[in-house]
N, C-alpha and C. Protein backbone atom coordinates (compact mmCIF):
# COMPACT_ATOMS: atom_id res chain seq x y z
N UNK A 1 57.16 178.88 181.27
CA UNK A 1 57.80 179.38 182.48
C UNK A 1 58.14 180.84 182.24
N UNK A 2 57.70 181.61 183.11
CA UNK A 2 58.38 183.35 183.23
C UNK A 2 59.47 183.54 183.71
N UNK A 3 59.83 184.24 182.63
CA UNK A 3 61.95 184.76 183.03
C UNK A 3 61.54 185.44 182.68
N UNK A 4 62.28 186.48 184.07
CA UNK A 4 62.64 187.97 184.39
C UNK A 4 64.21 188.18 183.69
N UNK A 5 64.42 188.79 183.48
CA UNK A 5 65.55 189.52 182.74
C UNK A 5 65.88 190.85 182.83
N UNK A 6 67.15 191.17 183.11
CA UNK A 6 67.25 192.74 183.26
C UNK A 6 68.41 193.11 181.97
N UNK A 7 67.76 193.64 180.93
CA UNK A 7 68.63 193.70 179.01
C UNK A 7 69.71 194.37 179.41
N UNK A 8 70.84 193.69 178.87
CA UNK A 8 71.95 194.03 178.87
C UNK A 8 72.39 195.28 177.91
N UNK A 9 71.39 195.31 177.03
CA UNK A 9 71.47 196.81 176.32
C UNK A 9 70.49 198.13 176.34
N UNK A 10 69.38 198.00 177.30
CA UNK A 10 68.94 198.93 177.77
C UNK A 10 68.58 199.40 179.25
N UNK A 11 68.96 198.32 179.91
CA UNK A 11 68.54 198.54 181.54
C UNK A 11 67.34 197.78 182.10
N UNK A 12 66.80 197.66 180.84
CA UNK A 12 64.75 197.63 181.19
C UNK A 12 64.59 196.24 182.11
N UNK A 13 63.88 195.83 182.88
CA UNK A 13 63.75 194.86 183.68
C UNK A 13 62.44 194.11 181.87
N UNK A 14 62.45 193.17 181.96
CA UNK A 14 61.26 192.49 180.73
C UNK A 14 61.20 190.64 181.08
N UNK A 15 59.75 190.64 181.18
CA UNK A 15 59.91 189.45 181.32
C UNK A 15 59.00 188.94 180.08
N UNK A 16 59.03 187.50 179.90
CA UNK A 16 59.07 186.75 178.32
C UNK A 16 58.18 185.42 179.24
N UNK A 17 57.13 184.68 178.98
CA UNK A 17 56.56 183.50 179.25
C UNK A 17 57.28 182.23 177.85
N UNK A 18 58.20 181.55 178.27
CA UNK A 18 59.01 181.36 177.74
C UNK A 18 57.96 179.57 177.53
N UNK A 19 58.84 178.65 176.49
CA UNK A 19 57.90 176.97 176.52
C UNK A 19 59.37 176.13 177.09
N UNK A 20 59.63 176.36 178.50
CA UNK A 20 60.81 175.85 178.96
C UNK A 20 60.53 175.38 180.78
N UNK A 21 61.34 174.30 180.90
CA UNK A 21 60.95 173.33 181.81
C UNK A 21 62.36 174.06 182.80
N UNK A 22 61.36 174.07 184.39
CA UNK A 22 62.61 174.37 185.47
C UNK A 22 63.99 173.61 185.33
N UNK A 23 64.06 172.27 184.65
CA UNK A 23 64.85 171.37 184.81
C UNK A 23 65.85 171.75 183.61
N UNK A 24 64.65 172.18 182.44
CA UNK A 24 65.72 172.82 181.50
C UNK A 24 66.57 174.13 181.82
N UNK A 25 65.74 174.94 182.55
CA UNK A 25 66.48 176.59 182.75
C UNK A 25 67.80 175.78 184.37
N UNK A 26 67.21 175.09 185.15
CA UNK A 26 68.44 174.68 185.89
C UNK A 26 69.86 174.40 185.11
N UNK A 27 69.58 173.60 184.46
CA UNK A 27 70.92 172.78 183.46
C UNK A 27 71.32 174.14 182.96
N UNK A 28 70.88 175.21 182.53
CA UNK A 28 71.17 176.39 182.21
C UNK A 28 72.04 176.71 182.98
N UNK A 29 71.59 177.24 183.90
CA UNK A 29 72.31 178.11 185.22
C UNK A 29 73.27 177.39 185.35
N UNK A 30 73.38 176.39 185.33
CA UNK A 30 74.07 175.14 185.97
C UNK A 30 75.58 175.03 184.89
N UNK A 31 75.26 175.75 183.88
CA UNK A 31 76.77 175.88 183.08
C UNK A 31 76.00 175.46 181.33
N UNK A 32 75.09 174.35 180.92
CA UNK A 32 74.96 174.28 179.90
C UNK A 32 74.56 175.24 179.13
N UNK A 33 75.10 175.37 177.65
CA UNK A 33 74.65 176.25 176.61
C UNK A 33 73.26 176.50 176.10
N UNK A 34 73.04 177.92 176.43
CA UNK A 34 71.44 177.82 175.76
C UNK A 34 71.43 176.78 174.30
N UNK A 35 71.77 176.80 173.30
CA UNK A 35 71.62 175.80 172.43
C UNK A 35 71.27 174.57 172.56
N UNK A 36 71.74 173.59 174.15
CA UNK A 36 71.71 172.38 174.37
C UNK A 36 70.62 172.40 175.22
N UNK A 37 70.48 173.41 176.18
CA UNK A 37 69.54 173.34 177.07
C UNK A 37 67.94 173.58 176.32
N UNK A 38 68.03 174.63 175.41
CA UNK A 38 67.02 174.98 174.93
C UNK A 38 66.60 174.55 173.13
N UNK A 39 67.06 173.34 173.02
CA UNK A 39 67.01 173.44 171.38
C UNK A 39 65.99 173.57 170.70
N UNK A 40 64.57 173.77 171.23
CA UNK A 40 63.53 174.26 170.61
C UNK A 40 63.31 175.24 170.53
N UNK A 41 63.89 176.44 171.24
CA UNK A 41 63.44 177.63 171.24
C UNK A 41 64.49 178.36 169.98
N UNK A 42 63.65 179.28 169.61
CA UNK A 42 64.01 180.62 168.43
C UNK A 42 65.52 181.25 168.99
N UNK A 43 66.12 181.58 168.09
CA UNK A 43 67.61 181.91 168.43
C UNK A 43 67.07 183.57 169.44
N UNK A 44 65.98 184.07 169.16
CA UNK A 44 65.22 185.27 170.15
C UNK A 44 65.36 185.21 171.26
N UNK A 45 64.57 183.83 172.19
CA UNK A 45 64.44 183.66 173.20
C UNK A 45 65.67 182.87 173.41
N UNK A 46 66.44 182.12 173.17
CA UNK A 46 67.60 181.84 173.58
C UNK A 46 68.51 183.47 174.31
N UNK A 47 68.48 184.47 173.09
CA UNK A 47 68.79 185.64 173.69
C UNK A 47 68.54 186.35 174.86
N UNK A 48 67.03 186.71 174.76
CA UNK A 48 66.61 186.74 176.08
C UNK A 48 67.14 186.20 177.17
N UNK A 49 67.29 184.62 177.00
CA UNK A 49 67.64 183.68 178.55
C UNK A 49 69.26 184.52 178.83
N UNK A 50 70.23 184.47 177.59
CA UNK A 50 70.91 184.83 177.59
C UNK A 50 71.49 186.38 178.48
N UNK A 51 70.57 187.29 177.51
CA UNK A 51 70.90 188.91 177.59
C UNK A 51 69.78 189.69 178.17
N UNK A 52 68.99 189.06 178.27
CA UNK A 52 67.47 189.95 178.77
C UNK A 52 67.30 190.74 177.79
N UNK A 53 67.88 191.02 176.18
CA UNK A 53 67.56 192.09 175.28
C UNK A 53 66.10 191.36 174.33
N UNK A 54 65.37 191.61 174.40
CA UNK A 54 64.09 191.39 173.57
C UNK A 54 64.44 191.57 172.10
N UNK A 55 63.79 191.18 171.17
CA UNK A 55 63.42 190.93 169.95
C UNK A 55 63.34 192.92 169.40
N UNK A 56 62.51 193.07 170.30
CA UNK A 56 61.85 194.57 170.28
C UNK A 56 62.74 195.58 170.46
N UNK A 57 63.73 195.27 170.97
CA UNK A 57 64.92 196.25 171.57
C UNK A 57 66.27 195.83 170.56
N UNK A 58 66.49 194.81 170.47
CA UNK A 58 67.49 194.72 168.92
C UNK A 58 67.08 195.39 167.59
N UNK A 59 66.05 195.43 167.84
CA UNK A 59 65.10 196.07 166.50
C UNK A 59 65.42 197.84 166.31
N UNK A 60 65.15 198.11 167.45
CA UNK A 60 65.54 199.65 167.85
C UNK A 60 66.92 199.71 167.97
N UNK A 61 67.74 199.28 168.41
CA UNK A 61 69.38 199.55 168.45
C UNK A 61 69.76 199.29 167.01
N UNK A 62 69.80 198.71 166.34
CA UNK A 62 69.80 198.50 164.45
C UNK A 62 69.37 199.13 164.09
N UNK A 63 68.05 199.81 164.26
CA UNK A 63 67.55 201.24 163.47
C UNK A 63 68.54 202.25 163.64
N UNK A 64 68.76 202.32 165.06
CA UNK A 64 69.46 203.58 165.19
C UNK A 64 71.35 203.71 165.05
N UNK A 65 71.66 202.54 165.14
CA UNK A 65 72.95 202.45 164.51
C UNK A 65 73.00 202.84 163.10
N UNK A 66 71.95 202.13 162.50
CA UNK A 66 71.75 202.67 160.69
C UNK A 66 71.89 203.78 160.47
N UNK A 67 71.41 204.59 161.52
CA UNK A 67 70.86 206.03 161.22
C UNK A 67 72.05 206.79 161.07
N UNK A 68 73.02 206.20 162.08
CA UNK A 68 74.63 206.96 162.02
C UNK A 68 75.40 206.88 160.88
């Protein structure tokens, strides 16, 4: 399933083809914890559902915090 996401730490609109069932992302919305809703997925894409921040974009904000 494709989730759109707009990252809570860069603005960027990103979407992710995620291995998750409408019924699972409902129960989501619906109040349950990504953990329960999603227990197969990578603590990554849990984020994503979460923050819209990609894998790719935590990667870059940690570089550049280091750098300071």
């Amino acid at each position: 399933m494709k989730i759109t996401r707009k990252s809570g730490l860069t603005g960027e609109i990103n979407t992710r083809d995620l291995n998750i069932t409408p019924k699972q992302y409902a129960a989501y919305l619906s109040g349950a914890l990504a953990q329960q809703a999603f227990p197969h997925l990578s603590a990554d894409d849990r984020e994503f559902i979460m923050t819209g921040i990609t894998p790719e974009e935590w990667a870059e904000f940690v570089a550049a915090v280091e750098e300071v």
